[in-house]
PDB file of N, CA and C in Angstrom:
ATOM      1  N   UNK A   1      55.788 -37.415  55.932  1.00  0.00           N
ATOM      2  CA  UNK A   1      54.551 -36.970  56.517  1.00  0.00           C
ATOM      3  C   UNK A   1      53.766 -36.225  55.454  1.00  0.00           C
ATOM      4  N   UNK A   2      52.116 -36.351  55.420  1.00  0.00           N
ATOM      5  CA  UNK A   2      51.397 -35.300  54.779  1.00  0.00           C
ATOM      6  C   UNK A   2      50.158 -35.083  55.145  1.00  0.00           C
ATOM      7  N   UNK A   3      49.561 -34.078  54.817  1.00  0.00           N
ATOM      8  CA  UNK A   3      48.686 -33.496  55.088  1.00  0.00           C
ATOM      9  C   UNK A   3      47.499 -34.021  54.213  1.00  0.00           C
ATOM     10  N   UNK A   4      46.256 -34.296  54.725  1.00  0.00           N
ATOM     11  CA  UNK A   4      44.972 -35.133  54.106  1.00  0.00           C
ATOM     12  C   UNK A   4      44.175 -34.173  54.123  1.00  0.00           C
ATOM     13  N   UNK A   5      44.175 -33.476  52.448  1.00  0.00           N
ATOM     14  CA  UNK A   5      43.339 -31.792  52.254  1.00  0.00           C
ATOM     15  C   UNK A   5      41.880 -32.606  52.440  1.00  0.00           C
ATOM     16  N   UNK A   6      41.456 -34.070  52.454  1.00  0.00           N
ATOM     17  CA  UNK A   6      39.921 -34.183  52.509  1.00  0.00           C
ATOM     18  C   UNK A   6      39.289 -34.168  53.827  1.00  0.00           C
ATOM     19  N   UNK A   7      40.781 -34.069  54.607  1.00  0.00           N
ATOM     20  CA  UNK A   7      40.568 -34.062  56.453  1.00  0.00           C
ATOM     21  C   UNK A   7      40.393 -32.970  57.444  1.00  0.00           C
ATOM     22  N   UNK A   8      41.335 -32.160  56.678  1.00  0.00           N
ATOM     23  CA  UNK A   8      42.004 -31.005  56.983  1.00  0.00           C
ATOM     24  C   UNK A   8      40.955 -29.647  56.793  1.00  0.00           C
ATOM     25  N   UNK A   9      40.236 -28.873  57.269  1.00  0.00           N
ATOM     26  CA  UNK A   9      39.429 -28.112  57.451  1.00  0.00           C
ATOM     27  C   UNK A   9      40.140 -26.515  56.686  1.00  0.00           C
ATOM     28  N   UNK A  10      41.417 -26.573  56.663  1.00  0.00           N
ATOM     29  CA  UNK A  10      42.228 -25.337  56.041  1.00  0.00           C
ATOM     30  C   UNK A  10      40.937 -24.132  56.358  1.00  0.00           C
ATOM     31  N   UNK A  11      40.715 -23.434  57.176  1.00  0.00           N
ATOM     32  CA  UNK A  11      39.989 -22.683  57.985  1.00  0.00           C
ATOM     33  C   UNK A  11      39.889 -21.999  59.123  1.00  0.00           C
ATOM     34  N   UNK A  12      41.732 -21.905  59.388  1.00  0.00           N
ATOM     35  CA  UNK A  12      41.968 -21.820  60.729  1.00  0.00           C
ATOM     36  C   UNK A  12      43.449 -22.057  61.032  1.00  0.00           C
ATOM     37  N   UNK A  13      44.266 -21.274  62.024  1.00  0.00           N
ATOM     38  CA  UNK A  13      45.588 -21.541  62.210  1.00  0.00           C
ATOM     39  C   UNK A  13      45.992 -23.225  62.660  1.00  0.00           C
ATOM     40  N   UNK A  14      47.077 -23.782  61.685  1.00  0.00           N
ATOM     41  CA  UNK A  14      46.862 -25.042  61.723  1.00  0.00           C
ATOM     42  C   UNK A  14      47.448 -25.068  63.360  1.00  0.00           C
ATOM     43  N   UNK A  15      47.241 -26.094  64.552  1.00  0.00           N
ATOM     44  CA  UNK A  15      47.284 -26.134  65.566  1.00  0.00           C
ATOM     45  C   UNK A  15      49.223 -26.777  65.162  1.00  0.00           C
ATOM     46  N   UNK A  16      49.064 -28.204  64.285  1.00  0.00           N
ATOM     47  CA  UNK A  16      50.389 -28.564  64.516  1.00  0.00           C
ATOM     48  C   UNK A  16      51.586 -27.985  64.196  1.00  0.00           C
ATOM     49  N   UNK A  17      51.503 -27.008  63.802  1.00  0.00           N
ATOM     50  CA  UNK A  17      52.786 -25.758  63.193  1.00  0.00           C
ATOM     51  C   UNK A  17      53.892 -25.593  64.707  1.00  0.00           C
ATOM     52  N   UNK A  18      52.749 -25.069  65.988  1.00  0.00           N
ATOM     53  CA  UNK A  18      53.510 -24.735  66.928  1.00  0.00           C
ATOM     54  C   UNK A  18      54.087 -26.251  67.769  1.00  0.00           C
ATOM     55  N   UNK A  19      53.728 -27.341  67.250  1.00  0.00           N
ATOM     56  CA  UNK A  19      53.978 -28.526  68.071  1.00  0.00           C
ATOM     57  C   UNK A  19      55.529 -28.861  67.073  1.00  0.00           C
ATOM     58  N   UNK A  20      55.737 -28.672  65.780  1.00  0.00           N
ATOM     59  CA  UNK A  20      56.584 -29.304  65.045  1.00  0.00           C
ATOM     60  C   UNK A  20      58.165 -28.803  66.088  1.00  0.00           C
ATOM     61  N   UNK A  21      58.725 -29.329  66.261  1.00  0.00           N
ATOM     62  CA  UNK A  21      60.226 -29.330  66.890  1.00  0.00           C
ATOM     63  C   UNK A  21      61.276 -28.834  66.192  1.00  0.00           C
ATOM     64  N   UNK A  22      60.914 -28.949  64.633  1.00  0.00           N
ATOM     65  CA  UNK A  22      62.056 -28.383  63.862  1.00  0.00           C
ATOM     66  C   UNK A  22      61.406 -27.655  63.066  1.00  0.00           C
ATOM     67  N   UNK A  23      60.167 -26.814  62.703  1.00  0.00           N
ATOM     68  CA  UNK A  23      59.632 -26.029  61.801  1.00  0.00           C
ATOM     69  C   UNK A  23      59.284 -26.477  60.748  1.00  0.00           C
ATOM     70  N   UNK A  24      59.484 -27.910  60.585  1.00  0.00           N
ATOM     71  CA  UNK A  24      58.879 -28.335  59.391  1.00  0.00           C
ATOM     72  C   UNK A  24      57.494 -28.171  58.563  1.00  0.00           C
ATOM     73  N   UNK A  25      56.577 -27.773  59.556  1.00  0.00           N
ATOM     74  CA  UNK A  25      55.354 -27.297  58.742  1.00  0.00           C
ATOM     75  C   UNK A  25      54.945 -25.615  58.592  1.00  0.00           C
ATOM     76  N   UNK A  26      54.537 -25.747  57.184  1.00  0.00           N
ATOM     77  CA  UNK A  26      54.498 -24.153  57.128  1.00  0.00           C
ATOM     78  C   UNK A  26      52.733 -23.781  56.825  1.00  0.00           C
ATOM     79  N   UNK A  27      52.298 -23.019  56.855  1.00  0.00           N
ATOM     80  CA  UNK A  27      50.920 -22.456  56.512  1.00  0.00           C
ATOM     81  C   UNK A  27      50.867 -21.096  56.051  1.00  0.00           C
ATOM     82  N   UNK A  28      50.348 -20.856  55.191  1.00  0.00           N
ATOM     83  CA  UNK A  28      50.317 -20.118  54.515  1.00  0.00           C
ATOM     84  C   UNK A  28      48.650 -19.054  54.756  1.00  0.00           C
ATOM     85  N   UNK A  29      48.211 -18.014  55.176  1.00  0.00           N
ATOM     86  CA  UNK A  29      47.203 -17.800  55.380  1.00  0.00           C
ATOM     87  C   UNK A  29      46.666 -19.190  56.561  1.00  0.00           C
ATOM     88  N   UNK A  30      45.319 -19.081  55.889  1.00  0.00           N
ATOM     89  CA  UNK A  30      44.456 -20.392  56.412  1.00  0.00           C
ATOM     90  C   UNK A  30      44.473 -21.708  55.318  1.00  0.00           C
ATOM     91  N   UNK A  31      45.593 -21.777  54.440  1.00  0.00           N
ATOM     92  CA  UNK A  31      45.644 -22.554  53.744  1.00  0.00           C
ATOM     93  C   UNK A  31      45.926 -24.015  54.100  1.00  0.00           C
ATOM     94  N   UNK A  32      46.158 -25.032  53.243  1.00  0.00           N
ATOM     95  CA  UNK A  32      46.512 -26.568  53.789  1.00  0.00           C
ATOM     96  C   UNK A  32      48.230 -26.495  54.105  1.00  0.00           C
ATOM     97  N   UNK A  33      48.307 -26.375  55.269  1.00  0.00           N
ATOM     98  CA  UNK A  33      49.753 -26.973  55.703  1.00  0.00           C
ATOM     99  C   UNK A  33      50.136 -27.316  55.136  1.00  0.00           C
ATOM    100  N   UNK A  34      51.676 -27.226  54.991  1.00  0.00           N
ATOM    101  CA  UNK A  34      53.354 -27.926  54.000  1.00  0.00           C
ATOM    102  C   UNK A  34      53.856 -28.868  54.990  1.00  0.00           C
ATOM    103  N   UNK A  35      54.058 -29.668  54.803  1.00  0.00           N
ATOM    104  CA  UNK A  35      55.036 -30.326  55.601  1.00  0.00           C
ATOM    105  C   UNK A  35      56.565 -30.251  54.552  1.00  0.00           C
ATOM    106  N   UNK A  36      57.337 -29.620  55.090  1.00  0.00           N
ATOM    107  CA  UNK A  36      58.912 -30.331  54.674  1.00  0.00           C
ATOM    108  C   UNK A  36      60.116 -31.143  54.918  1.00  0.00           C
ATOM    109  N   UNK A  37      59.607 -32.682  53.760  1.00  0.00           N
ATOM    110  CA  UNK A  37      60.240 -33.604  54.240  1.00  0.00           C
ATOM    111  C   UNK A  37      61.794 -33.553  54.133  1.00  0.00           C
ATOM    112  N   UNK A  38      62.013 -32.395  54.133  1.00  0.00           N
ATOM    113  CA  UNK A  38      64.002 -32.180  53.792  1.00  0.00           C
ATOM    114  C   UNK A  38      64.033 -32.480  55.898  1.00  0.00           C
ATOM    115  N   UNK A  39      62.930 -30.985  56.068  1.00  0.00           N
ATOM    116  CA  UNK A  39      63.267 -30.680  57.414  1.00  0.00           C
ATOM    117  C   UNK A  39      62.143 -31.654  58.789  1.00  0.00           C
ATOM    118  N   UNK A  40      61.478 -32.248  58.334  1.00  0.00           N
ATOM    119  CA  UNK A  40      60.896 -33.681  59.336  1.00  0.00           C
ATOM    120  C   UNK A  40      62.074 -34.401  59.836  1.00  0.00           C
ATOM    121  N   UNK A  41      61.627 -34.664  61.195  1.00  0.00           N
ATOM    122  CA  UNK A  41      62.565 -35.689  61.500  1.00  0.00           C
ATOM    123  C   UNK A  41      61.412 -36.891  61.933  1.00  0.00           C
ATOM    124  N   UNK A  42      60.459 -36.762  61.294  1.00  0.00           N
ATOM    125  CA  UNK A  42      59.516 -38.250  61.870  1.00  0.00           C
ATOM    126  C   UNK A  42      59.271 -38.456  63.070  1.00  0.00           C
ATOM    127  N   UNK A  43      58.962 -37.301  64.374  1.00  0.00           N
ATOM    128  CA  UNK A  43      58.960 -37.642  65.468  1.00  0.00           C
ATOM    129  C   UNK A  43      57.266 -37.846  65.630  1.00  0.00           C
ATOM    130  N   UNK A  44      56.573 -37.727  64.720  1.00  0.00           N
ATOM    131  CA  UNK A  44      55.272 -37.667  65.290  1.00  0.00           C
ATOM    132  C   UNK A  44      54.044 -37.076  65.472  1.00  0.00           C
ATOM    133  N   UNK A  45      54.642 -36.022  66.256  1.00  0.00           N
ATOM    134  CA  UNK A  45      54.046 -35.127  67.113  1.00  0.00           C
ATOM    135  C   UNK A  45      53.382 -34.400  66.220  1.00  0.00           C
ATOM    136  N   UNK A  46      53.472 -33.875  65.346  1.00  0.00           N
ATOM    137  CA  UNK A  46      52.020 -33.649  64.760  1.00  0.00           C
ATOM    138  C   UNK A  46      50.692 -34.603  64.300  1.00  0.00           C
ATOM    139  N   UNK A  47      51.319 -36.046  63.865  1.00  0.00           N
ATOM    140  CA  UNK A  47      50.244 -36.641  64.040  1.00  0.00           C
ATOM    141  C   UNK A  47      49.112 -36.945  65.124  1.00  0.00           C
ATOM    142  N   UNK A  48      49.860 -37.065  66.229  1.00  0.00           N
ATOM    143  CA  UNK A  48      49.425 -37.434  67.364  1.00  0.00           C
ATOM    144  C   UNK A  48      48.443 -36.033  67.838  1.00  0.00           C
ATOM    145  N   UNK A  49      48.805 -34.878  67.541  1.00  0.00           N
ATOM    146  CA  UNK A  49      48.209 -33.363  67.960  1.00  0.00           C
ATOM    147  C   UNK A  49      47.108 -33.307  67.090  1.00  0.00           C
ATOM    148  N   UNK A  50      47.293 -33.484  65.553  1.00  0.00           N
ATOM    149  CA  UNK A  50      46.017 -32.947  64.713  1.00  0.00           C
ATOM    150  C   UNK A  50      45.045 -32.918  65.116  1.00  0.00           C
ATOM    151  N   UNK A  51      44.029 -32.456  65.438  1.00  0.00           N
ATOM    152  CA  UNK A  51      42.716 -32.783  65.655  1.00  0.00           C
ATOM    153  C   UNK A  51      41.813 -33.532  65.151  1.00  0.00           C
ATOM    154  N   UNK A  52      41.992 -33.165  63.977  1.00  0.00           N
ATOM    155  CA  UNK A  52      41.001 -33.633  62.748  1.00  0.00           C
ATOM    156  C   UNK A  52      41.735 -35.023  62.210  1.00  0.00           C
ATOM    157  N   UNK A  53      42.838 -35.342  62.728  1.00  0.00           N
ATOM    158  CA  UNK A  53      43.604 -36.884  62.452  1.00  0.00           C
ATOM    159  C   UNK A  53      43.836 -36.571  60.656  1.00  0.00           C
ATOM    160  N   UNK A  54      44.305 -35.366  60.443  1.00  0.00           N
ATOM    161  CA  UNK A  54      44.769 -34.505  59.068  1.00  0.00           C
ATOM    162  C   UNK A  54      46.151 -35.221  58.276  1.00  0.00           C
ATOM    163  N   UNK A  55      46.927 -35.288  59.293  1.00  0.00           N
ATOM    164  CA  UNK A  55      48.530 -35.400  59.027  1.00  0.00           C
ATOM    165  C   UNK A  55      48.639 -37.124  59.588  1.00  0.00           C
ATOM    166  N   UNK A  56      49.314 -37.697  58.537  1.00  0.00           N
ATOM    167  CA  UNK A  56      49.837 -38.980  58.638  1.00  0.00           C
ATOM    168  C   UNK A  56      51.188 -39.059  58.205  1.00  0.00           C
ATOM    169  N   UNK A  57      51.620 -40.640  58.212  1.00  0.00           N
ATOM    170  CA  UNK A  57      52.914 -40.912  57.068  1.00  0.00           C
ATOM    171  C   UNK A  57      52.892 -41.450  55.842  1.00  0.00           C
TER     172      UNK A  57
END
């Protein structure tokens, strides 16, 4: 999974942080979301949540 900084508004608590199931995304301030592919399990659910259609595979 990653994050599309030309999509991604980094301006604001990222919404998919609290949807991830295993904590895989981190944010830093209002910065561009981490995804960590150690800790992804590919379920999705942040793609499907983004707003801004930010996060893909």
């Amino acid at each position: 999974m990653k994050v599309n900084k030309d999509r991604c508004p980094a301006n604001h608590p990222c919404p998919a942080v609290r949807v991830c199931p295993v904590g895989a995304i981190a944010q830093r301030g209002f910065g561009l979301p981490q995804i960590d592919g150690k800790i992804c399990i590919m379920c999705k659910k942040c793609v499907k949540f983004c707003p801004m259609g930010a996060i893909s595979e």
